[in-house]
Protein backbone atom coordinates (compact mmCIF):
# COMPACT_ATOMS: atom_id res chain seq x y z
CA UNK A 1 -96.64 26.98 27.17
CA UNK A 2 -93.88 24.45 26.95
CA UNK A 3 -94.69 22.39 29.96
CA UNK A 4 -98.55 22.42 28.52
CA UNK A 5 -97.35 21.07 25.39
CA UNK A 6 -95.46 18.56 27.00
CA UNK A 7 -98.10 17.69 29.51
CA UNK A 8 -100.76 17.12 26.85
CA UNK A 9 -98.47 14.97 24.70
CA UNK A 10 -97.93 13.00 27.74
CA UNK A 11 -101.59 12.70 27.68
CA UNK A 12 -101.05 10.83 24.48
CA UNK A 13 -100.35 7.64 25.99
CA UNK A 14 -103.33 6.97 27.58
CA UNK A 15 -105.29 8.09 25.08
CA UNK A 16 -103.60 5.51 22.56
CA UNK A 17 -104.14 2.99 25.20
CA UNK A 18 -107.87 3.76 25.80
CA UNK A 19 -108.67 3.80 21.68
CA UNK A 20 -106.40 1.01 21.34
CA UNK A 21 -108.32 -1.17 23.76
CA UNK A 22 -111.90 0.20 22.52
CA UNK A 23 -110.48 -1.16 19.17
CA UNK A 24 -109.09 -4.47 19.69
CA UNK A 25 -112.44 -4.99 21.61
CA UNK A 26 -114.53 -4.23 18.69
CA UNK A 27 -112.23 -6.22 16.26
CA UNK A 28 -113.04 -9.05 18.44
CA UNK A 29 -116.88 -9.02 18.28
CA UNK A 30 -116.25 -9.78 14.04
CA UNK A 31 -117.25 -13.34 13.74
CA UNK A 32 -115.03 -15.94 12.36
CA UNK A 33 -111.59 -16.64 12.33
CA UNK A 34 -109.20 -14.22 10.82
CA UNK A 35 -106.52 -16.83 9.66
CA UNK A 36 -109.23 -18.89 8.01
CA UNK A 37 -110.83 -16.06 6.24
CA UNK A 38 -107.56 -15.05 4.99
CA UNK A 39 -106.63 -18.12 3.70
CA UNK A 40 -110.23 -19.00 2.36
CA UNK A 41 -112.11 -21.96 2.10
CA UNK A 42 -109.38 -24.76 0.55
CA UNK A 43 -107.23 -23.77 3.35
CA UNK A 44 -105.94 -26.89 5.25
CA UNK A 45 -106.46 -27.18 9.19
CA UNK A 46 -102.24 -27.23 9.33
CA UNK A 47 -102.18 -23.59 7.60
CA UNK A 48 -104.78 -22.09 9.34
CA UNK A 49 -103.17 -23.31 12.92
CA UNK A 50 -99.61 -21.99 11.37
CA UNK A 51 -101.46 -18.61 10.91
CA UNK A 52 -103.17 -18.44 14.05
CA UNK A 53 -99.59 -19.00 15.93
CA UNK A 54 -97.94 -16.43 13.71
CA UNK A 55 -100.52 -14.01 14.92
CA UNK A 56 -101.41 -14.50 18.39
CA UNK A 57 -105.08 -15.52 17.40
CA UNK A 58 -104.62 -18.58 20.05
CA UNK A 59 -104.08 -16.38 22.82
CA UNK A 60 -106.02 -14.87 25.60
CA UNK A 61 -107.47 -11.57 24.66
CA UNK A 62 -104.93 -9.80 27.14
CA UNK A 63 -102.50 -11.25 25.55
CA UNK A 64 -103.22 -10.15 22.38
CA UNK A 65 -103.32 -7.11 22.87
CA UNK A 66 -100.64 -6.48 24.54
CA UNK A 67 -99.03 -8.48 21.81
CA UNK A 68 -99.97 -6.08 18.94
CA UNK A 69 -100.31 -3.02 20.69
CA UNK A 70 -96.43 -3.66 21.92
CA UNK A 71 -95.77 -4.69 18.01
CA UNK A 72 -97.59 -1.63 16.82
CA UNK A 73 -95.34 1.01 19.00
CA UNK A 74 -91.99 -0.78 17.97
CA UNK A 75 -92.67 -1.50 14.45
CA UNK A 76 -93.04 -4.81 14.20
CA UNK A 77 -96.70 -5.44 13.57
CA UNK A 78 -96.94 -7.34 10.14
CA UNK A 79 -100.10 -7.28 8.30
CA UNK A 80 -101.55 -9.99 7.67
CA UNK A 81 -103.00 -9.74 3.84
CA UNK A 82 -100.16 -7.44 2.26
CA UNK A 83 -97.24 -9.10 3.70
CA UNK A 84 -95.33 -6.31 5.31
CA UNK A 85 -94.65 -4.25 8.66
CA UNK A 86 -98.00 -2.30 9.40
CA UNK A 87 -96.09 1.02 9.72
CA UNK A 88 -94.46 0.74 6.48
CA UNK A 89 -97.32 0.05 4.63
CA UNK A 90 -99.24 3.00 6.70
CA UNK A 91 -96.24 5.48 5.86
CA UNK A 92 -96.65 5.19 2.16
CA UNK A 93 -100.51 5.95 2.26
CA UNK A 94 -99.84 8.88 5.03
CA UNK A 95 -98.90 11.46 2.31
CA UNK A 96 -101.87 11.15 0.32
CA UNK A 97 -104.50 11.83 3.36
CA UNK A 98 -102.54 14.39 4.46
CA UNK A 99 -102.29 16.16 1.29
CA UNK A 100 -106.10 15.43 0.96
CA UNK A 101 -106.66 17.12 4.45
CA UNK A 102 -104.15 20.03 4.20
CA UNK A 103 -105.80 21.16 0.83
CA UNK A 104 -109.47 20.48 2.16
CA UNK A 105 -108.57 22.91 4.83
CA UNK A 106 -107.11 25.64 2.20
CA UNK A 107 -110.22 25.42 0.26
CA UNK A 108 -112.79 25.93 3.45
CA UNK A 109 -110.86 28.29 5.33
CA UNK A 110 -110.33 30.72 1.70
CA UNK A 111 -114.09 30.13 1.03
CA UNK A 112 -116.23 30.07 4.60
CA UNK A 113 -114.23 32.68 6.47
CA UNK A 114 -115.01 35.51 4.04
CA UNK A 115 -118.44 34.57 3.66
CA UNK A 116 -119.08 34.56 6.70
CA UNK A 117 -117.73 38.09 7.32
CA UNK A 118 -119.32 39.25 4.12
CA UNK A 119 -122.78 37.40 5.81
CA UNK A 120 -122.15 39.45 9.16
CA UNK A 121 -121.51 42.41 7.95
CA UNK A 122 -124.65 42.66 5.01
CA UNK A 123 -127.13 40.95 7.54
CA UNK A 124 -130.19 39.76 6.03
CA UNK A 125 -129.01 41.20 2.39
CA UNK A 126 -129.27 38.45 -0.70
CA UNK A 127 -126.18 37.19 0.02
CA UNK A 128 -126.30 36.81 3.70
CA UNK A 129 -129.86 34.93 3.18
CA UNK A 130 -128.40 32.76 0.08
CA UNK A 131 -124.98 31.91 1.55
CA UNK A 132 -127.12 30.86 4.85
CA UNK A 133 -129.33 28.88 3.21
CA UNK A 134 -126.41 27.24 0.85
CA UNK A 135 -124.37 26.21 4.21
CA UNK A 136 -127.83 24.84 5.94
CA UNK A 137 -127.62 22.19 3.20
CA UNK A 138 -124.39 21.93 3.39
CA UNK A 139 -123.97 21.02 6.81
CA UNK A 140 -127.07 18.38 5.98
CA UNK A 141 -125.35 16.44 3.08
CA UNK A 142 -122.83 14.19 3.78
CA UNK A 143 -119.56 14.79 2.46
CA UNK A 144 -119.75 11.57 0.58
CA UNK A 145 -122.77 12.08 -1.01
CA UNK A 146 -121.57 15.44 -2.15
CA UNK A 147 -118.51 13.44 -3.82
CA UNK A 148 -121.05 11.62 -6.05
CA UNK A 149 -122.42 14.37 -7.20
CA UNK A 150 -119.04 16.04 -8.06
CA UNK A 151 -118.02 13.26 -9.78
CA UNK A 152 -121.48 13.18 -11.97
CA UNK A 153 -121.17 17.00 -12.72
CA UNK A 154 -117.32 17.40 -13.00
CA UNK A 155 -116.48 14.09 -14.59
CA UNK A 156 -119.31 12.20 -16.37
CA UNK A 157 -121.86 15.32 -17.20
CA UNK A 158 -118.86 17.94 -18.21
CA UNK A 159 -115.49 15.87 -17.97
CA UNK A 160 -113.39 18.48 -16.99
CA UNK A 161 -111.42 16.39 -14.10
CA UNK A 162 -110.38 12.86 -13.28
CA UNK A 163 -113.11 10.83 -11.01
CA UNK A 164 -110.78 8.99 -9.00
CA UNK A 165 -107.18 7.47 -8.38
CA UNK A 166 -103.82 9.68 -7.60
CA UNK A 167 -102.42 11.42 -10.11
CA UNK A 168 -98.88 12.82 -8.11
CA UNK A 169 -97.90 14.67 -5.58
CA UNK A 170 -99.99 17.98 -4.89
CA UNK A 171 -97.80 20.40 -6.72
CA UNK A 172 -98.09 18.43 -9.69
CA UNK A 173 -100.24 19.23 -12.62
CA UNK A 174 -101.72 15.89 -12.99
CA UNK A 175 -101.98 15.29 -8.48
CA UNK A 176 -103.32 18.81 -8.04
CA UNK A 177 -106.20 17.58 -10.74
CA UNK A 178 -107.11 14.44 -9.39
CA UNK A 179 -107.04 16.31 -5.85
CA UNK A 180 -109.57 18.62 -6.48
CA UNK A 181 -112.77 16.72 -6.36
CA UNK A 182 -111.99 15.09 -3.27
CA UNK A 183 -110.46 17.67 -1.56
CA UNK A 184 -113.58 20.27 -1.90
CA UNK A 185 -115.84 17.00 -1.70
CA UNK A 186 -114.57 16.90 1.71
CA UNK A 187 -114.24 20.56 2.64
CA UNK A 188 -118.08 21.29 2.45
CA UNK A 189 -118.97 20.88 5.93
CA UNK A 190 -115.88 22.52 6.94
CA UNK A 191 -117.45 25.54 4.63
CA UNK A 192 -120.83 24.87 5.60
CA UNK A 193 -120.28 24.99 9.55
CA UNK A 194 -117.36 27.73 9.21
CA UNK A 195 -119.50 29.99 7.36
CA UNK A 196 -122.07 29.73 9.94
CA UNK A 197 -120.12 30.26 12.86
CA UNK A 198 -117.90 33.40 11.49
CA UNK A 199 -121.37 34.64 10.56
CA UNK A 200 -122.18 34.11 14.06
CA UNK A 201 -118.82 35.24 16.07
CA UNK A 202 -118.64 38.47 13.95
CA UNK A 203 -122.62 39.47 15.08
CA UNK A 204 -121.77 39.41 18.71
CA UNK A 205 -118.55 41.39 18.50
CA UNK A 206 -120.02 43.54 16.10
CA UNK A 207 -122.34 44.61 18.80
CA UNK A 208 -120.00 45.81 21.43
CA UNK A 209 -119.54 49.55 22.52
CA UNK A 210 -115.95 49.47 21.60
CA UNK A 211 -116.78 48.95 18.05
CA UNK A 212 -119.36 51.96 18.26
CA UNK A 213 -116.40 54.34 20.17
CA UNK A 214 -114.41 53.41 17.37
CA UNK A 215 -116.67 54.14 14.64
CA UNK A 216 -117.55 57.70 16.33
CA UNK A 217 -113.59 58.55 16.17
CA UNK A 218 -113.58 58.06 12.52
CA UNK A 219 -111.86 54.54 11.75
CA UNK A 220 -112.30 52.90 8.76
CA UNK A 221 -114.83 50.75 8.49
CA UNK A 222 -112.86 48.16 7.42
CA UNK A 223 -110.30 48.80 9.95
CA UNK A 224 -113.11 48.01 12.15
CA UNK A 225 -114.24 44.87 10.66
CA UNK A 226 -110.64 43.06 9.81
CA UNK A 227 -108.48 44.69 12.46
CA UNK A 228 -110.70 44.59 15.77
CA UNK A 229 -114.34 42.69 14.83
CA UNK A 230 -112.70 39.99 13.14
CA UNK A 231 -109.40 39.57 15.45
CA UNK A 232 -112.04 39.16 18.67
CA UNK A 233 -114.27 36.53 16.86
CA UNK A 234 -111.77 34.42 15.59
CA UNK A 235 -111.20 32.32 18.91
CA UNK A 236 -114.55 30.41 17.91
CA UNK A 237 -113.69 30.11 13.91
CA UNK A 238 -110.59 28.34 14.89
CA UNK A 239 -112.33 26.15 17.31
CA UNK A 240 -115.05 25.09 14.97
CA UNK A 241 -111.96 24.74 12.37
CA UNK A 242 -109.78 22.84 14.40
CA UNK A 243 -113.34 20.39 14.93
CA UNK A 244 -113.80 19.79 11.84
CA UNK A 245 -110.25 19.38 10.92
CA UNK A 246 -109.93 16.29 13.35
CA UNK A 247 -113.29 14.99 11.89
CA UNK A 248 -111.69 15.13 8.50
CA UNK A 249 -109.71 12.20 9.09
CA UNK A 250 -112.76 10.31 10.01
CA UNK A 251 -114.54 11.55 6.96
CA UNK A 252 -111.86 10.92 4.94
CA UNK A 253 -112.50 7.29 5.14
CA UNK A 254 -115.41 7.49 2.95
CA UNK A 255 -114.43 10.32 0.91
CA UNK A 256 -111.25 7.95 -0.33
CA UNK A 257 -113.15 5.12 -1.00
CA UNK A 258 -115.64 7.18 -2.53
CA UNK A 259 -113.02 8.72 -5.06
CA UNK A 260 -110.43 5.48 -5.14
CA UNK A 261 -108.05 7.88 -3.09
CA UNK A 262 -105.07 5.65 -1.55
CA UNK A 263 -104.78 7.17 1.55
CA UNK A 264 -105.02 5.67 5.43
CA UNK A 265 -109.08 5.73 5.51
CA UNK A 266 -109.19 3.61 2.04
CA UNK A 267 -106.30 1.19 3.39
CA UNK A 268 -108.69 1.36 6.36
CA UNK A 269 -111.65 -0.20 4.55
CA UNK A 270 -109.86 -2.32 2.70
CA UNK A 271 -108.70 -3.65 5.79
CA UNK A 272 -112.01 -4.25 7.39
CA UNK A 273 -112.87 -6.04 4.33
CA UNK A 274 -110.05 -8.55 4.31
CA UNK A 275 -110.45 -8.91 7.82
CA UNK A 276 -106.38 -8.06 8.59
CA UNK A 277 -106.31 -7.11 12.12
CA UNK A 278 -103.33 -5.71 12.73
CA UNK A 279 -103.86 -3.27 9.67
CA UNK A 280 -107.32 -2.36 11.07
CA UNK A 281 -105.71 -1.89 14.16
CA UNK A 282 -102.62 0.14 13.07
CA UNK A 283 -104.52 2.76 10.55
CA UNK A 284 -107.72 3.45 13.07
CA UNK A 285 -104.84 4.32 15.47
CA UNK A 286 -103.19 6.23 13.27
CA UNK A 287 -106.14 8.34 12.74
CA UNK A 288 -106.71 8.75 16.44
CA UNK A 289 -103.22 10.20 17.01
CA UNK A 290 -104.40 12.51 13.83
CA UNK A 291 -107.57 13.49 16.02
CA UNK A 292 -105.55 14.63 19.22
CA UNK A 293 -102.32 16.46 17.67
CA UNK A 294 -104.55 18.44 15.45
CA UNK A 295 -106.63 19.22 18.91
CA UNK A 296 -103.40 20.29 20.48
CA UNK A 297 -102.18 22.38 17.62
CA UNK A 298 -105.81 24.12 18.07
CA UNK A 299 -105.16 24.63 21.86
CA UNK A 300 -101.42 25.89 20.74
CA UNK A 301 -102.80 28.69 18.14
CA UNK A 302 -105.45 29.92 20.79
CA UNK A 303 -102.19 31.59 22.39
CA UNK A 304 -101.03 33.35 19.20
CA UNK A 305 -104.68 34.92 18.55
CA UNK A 306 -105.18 36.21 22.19
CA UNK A 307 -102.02 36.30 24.17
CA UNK A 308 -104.45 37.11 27.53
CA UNK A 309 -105.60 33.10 27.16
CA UNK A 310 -102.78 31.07 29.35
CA UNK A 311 -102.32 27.13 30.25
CA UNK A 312 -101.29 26.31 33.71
C-alpha cells in the first residue's frame, strides 16, 4: 500500500505538468494584452513595456511557461493585480473552500446514504418513489441555481440566514451560519447522485443467496441490512462520493461567487476577470491537485472497506 501511495503521488508531477500546460495554453487564446488591461487605458507605452518585462509577457510561449510554472512550484509567482506571491494569497482563501467542501460532504453523506438504504430496503413504498423522484431533480439542477433559490427562500422570503460573505471559522456561531446555504447549496448533487446509487448498490446485494442463508438462520434484519448488505455495497457509494467530492472543487467556483464566498473558485473568477495570469494559473492548479489527492484518498479507503482489494 505504501509503494502505491508513493507511486501515485509520483504520478502527480505529470499530471501538474499536463493541466499546467492545457492551462497556460488556454490563457493564451484571451485576446489582448495582460499588462495593458491591467493598467487600463491612460496607461503609457513605458509602463505597459515595464509590465510586460516584469512578467515574461515578451517571451516565447515556452518560455513562459516554464517561467511561471518554475515560479509557481518555488513560490515566487507574484500576481499581477493584488500585489503579492500567488501562494500566499491562495493560502489565505484555502481554508474557506475547504471548510465549504468538508461540510458539503457531512451534509450529503448524513442525508443520501440513509435514504438510499431506507429507498432499498422499502422498494417502490412512498418514500422510495418520492425520495427517487426528489434526487432525479436534483441531479438535473445545477448546484448554482439551487443557491438562488436558497438564498430567495432562506434569506429574502423568511430571513432566517445570511445570503452571502464569511462570517468565521466553521465552529463559530456566526461562520457555521453563513456556511450553511452554501454548503447544502453545493451538496445537492452529491445527495442527489448518492441517494441514487446506495439505492442502487444495496438492490443488488440485497439479492444474493448469502443474504437469504442468513435470514433463514434467524439474524436480525437489521443485522442483515447494516452489517453485511450495506458493508458489500459500499465500494460503489464511496466511488460515486469520492466523484463528486473532486467535482466539488470545480463546482465550488460558482457556488462562491454565487454566495460572495472568498474561497479559491471566487479568487478564481475574479482572476479571469482582471485578466491576472499568474493567479488564474496558480488557483486552477490548485484545484487540480484538489481533484487527484481526493482521487487517491478514494483509492486509499477502498482498502479499509474490503481488505481482499490490493494495489500492485
Amino acid at each position: 500500500m505504501f509503494a502505491y501511495i508513493v507511486k501515485r503521488l509520483l504520478w502527480l508531477i505529470p499530471v501538474v505538468i499536463g493541466v499546467s500546460l492545457i492551462l497556460f495554453g488556454i490563457m493564451q487564446l484571451v485576446p489582448g494584452n495582460p499588462a495593458a488591461i491591467m493598467l487600463g487605458t491612460n496607461a503609457t507605452p513605458e509602463a505597459i513595456e515595464a509590465l510586460n518585462e516584469k512578467f515574461g509577457f515578451n517571451e516565447p510561449f515556452h518560455v513562459r511557461y516554464f517561467l511561471m510554472l518554475k515560479n509557481f512550484l518555488t513560490g515566487e509567482l507574484d500576481s499581477i493585480y493584488y500585489g503579492d506571491q500567488v501562494i500566499n494569497i491562495i493560502g489565505r482563501r484555502l481554508i474557506a473552500t475547504i471548510e465549504l467542501g468538508v461540510l458539503s460532504l457531512i451534509i450529503a453523506v448524513l442525508i443520501a446514504i440513509p435514504t438510499g438504504v431506507i429507498a432499498a430496503v422499502k422498494k417502490n413504498s412512498l418514500f422510495d418513489l418520492l425520495s427517487m423522484f426528489i434526487a432525479t431533480i436534483g441531479i438535473s439542477v445545477p448546484a448554482f441555481f439551487t443557491g438562488i433559490i436558497f438564498i430567495y427562500i432562506f434569506s429574502v422570503y423568511f430571513p432566517f440566514l445570511p445570503s452571502s460573505g464569511y462570517g468565521g471559522r466553521i465552529w463559530t456561531l456566526s461562520g457555521l451560519r453563513h456556511l450553511i446555504l452554501p454548503a447544502f447549496a453545493l451538496s445537492t448533487v452529491m445527495i442527489a447522485s448518492t441517494s441514487r446509487i446506495t439505492r442502487s448498490s444495496m438492490l443488488d446485494i440485497m439479492k444474493e443467496d448469502y443474504l437469504v442463508t442468513a435470514r433463514s438462520k434467524g439474524v436480525a434484519e437489521k443485522v442483515i441490512i447494516l452489517k453485511h448488505a450495506f458493508r458489500n455495497a459500499l465500494i460503489p457509494i464511496i466511488t460515486n462520493i469520492g466523484n463528486q467530492l473532486a467535482m466539488m472543487f470545480g463546482g465550488a467556483i460558482l457556488i462562491e461567487s454565487v454566495f460572495a464566498w472568498p474561497g479559491v473558485g471566487r479568487l478564481a473568477v475574479n482572476a479571469v476577470e482582471a485578466r491576472d495570469q499568474p493567479l488564474v494559473f496558480g488557483s486552477i492548479l490548485i484545484l487540480s491537485i484538489l481533484f487527484v489527492l481526493v482521487n487517491l484518498m478514494v483509492d486509499i479507503i477502498y482498502v479499509f472497506i474490503n481488505p481482499r482489494i490490493s494495489y500492485k
